[in-house]
N, C-alpha and C. Protein backbone atom coordinates (compact mmCIF):
# COMPACT_ATOMS: atom_id res chain seq x y z
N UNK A 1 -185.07 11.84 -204.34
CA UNK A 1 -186.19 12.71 -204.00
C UNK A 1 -185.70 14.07 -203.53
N UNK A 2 -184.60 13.57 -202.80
CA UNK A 2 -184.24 15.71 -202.39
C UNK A 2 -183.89 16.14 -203.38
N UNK A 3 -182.85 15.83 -204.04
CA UNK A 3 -182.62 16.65 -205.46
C UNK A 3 -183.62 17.04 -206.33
N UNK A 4 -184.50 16.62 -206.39
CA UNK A 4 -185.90 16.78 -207.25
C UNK A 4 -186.45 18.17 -206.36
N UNK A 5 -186.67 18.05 -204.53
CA UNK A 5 -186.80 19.24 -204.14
C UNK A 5 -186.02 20.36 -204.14
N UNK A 6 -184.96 20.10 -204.19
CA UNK A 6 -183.68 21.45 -204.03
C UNK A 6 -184.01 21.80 -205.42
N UNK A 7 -184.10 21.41 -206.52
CA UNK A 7 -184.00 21.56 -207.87
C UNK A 7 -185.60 22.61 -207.93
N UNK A 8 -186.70 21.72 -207.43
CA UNK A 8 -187.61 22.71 -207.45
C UNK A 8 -187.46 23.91 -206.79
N UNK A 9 -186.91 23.85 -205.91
CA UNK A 9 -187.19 25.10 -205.06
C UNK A 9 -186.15 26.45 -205.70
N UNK A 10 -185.27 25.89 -206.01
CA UNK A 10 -184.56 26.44 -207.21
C UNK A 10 -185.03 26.99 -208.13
N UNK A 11 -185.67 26.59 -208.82
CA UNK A 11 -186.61 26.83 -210.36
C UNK A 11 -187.68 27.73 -209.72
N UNK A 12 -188.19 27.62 -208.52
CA UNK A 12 -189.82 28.64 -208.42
C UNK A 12 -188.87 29.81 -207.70
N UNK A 13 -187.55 30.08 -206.94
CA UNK A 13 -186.75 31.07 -206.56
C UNK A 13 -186.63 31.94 -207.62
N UNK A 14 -185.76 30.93 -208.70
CA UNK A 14 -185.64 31.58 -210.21
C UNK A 14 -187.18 32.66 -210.91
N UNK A 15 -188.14 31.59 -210.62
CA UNK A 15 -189.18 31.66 -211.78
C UNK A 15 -189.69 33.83 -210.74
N UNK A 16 -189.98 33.31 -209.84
CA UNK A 16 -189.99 34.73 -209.16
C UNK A 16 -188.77 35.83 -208.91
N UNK A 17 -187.71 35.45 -209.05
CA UNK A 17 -186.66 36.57 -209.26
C UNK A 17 -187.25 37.33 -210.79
N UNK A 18 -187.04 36.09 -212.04
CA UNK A 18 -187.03 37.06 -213.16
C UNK A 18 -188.87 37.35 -213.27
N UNK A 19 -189.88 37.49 -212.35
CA UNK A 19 -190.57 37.85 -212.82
C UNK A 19 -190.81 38.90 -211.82
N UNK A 20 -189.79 39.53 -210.78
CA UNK A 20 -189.76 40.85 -210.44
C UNK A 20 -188.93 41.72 -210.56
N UNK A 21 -187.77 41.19 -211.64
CA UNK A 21 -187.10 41.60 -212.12
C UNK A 21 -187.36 42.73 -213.36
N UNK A 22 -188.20 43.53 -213.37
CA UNK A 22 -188.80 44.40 -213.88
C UNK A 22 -188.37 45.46 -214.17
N UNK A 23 -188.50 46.63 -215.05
CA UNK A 23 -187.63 48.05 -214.89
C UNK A 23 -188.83 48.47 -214.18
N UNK A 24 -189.59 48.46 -214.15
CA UNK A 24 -190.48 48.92 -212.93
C UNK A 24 -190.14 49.29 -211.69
N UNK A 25 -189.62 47.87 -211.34
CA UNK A 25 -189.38 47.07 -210.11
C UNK A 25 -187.86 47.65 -209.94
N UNK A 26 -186.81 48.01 -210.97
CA UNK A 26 -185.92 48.53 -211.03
C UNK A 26 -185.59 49.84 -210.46
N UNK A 27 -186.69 50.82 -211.29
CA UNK A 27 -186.59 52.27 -211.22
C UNK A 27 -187.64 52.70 -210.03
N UNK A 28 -188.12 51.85 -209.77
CA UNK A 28 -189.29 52.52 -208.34
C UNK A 28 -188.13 51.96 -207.17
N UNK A 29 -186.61 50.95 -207.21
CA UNK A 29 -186.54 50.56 -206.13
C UNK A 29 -185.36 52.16 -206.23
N UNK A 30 -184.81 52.50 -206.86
CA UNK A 30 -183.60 53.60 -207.32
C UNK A 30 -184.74 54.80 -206.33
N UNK A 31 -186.08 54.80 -207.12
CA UNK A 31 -186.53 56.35 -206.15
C UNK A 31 -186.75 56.05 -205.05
N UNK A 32 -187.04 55.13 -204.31
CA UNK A 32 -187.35 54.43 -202.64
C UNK A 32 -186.05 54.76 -202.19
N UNK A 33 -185.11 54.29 -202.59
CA UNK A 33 -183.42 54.55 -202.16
C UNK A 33 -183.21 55.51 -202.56
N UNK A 34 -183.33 56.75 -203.15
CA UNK A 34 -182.93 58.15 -203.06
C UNK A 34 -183.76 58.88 -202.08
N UNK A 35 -185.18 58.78 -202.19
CA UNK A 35 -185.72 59.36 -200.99
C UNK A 35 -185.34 58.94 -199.70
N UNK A 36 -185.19 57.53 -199.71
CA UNK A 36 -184.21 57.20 -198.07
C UNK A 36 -182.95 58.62 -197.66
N UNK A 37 -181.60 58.16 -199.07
CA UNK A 37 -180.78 59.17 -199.17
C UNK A 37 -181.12 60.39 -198.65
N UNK A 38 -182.37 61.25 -199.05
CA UNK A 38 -182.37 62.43 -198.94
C UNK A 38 -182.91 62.33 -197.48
N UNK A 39 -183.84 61.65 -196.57
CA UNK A 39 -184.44 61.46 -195.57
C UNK A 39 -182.89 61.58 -194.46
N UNK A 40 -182.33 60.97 -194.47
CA UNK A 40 -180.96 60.78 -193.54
C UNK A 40 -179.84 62.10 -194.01
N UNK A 41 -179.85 62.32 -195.11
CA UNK A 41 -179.16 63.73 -195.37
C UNK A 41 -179.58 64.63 -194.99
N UNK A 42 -180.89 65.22 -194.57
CA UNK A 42 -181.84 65.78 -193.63
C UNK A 42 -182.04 65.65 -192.27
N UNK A 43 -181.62 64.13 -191.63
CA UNK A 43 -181.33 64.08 -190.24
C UNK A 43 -180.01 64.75 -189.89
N UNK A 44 -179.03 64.24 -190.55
CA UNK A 44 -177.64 64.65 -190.31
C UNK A 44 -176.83 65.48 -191.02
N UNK A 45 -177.53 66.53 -191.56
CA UNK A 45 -177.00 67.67 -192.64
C UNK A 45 -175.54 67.71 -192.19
N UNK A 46 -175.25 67.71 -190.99
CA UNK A 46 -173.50 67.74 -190.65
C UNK A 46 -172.59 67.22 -191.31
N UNK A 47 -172.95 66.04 -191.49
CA UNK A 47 -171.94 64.75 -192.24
C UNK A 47 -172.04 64.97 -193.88
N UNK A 48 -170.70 64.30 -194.25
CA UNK A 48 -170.81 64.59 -195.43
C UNK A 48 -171.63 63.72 -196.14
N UNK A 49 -172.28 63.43 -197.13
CA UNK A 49 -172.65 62.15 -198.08
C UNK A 49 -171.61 62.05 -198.55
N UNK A 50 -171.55 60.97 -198.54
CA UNK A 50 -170.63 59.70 -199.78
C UNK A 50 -171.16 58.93 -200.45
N UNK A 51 -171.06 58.98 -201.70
CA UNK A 51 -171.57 57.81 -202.92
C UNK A 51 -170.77 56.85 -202.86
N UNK A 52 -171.51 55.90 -202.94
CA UNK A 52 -170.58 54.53 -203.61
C UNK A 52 -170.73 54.02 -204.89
N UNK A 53 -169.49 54.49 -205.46
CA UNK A 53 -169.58 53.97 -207.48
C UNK A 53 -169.58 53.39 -207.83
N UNK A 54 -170.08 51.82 -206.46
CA UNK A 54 -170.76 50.60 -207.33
C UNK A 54 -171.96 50.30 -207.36
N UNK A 55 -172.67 51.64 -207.00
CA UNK A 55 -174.11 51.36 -206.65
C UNK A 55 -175.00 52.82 -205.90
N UNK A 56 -174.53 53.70 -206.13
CA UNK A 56 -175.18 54.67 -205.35
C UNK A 56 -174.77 56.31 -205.91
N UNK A 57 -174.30 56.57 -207.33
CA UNK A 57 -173.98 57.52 -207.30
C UNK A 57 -175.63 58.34 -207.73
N UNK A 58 -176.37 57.44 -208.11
CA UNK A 58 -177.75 58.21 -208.68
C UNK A 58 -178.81 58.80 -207.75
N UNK A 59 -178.18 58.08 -206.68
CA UNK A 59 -179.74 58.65 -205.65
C UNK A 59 -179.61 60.02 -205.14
N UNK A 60 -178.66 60.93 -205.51
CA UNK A 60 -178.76 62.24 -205.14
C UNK A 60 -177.74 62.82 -205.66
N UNK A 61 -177.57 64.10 -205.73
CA UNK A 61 -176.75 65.04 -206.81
C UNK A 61 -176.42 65.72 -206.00
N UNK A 62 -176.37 65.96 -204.61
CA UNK A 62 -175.81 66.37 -203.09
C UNK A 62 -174.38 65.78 -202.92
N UNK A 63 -173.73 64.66 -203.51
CA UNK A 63 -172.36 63.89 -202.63
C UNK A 63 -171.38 64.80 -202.46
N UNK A 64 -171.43 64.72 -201.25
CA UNK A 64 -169.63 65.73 -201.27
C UNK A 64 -168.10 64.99 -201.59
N UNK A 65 -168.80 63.58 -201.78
CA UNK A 65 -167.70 62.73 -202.24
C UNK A 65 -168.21 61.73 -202.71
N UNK A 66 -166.94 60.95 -203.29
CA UNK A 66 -167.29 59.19 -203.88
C UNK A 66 -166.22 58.12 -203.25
N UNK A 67 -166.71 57.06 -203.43
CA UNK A 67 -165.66 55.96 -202.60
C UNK A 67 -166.25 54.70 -203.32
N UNK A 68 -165.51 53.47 -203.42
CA UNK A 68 -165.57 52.34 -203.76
C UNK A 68 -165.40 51.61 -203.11
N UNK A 69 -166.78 50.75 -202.32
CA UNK A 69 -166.88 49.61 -201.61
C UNK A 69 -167.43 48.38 -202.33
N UNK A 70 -166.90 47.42 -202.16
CA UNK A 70 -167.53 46.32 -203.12
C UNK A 70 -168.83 45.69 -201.53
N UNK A 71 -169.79 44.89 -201.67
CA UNK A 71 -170.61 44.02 -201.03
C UNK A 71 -169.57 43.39 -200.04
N UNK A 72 -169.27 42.90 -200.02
CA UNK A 72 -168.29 41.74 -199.81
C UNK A 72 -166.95 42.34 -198.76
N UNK A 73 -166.74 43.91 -198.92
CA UNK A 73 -165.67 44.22 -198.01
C UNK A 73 -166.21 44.26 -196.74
N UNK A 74 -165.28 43.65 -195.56
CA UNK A 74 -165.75 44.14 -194.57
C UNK A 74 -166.37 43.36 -193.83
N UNK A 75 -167.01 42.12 -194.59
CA UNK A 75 -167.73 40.96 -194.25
C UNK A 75 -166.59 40.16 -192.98
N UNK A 76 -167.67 39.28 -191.86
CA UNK A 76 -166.58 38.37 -190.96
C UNK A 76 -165.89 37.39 -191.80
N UNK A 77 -164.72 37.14 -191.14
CA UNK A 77 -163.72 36.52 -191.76
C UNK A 77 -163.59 36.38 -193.34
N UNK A 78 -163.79 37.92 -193.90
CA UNK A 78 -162.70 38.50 -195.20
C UNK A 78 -161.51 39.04 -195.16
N UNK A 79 -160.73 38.44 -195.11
CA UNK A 79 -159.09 38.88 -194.92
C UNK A 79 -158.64 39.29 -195.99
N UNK A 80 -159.28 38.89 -197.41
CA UNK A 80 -158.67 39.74 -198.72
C UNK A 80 -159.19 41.02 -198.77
N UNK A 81 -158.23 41.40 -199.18
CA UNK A 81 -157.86 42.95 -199.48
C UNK A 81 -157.30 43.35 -200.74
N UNK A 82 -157.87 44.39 -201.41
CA UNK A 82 -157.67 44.56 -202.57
C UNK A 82 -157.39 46.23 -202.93
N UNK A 83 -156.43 46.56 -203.01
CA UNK A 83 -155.59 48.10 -203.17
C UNK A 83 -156.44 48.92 -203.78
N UNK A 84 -157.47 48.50 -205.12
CA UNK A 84 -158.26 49.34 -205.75
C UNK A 84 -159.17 50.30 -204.71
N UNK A 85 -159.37 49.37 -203.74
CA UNK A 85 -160.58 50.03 -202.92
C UNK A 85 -160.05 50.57 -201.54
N UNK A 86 -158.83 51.45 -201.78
CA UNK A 86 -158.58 51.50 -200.39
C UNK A 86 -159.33 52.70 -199.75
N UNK A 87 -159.98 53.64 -200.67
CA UNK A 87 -160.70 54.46 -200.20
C UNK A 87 -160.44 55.53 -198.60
N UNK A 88 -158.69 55.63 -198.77
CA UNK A 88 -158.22 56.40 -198.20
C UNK A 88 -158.22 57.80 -197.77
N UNK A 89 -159.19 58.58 -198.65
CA UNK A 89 -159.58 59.74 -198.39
C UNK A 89 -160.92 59.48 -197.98
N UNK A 90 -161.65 58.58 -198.02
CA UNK A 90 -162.62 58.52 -197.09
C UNK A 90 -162.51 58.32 -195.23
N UNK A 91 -161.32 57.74 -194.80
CA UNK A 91 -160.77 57.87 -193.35
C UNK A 91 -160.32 59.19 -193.06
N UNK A 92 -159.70 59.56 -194.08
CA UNK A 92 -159.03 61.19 -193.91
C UNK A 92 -160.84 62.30 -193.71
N UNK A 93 -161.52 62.19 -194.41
CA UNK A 93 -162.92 62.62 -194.06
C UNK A 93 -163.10 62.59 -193.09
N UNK A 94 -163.39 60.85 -192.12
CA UNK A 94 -164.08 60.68 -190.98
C UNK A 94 -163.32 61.44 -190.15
N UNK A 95 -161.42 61.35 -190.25
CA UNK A 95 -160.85 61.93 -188.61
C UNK A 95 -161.26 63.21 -189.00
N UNK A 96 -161.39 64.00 -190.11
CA UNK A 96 -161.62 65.59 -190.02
C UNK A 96 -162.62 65.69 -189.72
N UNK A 97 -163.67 64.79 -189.87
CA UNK A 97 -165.00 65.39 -188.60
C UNK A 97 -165.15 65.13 -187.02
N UNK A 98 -164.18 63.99 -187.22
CA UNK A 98 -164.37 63.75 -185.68
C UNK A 98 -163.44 64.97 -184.89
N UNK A 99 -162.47 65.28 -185.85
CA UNK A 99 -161.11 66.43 -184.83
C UNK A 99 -162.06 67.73 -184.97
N UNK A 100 -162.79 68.11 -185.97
CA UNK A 100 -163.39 69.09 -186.03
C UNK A 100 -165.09 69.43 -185.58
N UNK A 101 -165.52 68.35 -185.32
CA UNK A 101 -167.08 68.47 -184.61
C UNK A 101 -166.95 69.48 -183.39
């Protein structure tokens, strides 16, 4: 009997993912998240923007830079580390604003 529930609850998760899975639902969530973007680039005009080029270079044409964070970095107890993303000129950024504010 639980497997029959886990299995359902599964299938109606599914059945509503792909039915808001929409380009609708796509491209209205891209302009909600660029107007955010521009809302906080407007609080803190100081700071630089940074895109992230796994997911964020579209919401504004403002970045003064790019960087590569995957989901997953950064998370508690992730100890892998992966060289692609060391995103080393993004630390070199932060101390030049903090030495220079």
């Amino acid at each position: 009997m639980e497997n029959d529930t886990k299995l359902s609850i599964y299938r109606a998760a599914r059945t509503i993912k792909r039915r808001d899975n929409t380009l609708y639902n796509a491209l209205r969530s891209i302009y909600d998240d660029s107007i955010f973007v521009g809302e906080i680039s407007q609080l803190w005009p100081q700071l630089p923007l940074v895109a992230n080029l796994r997911c964020g270079l579209w919401y504004s044409t403002k970045f003064y830079s790019t960087c590569y964070f995957k989901s997953t970095d950064g998370h508690t107890n992730n100890w892998s580390f992966n060289t692609s993303r060391l995103n080393f000129h993004i630390a070199l950024l932060a101390e030049r604003r903090v030495l220079y504010s």
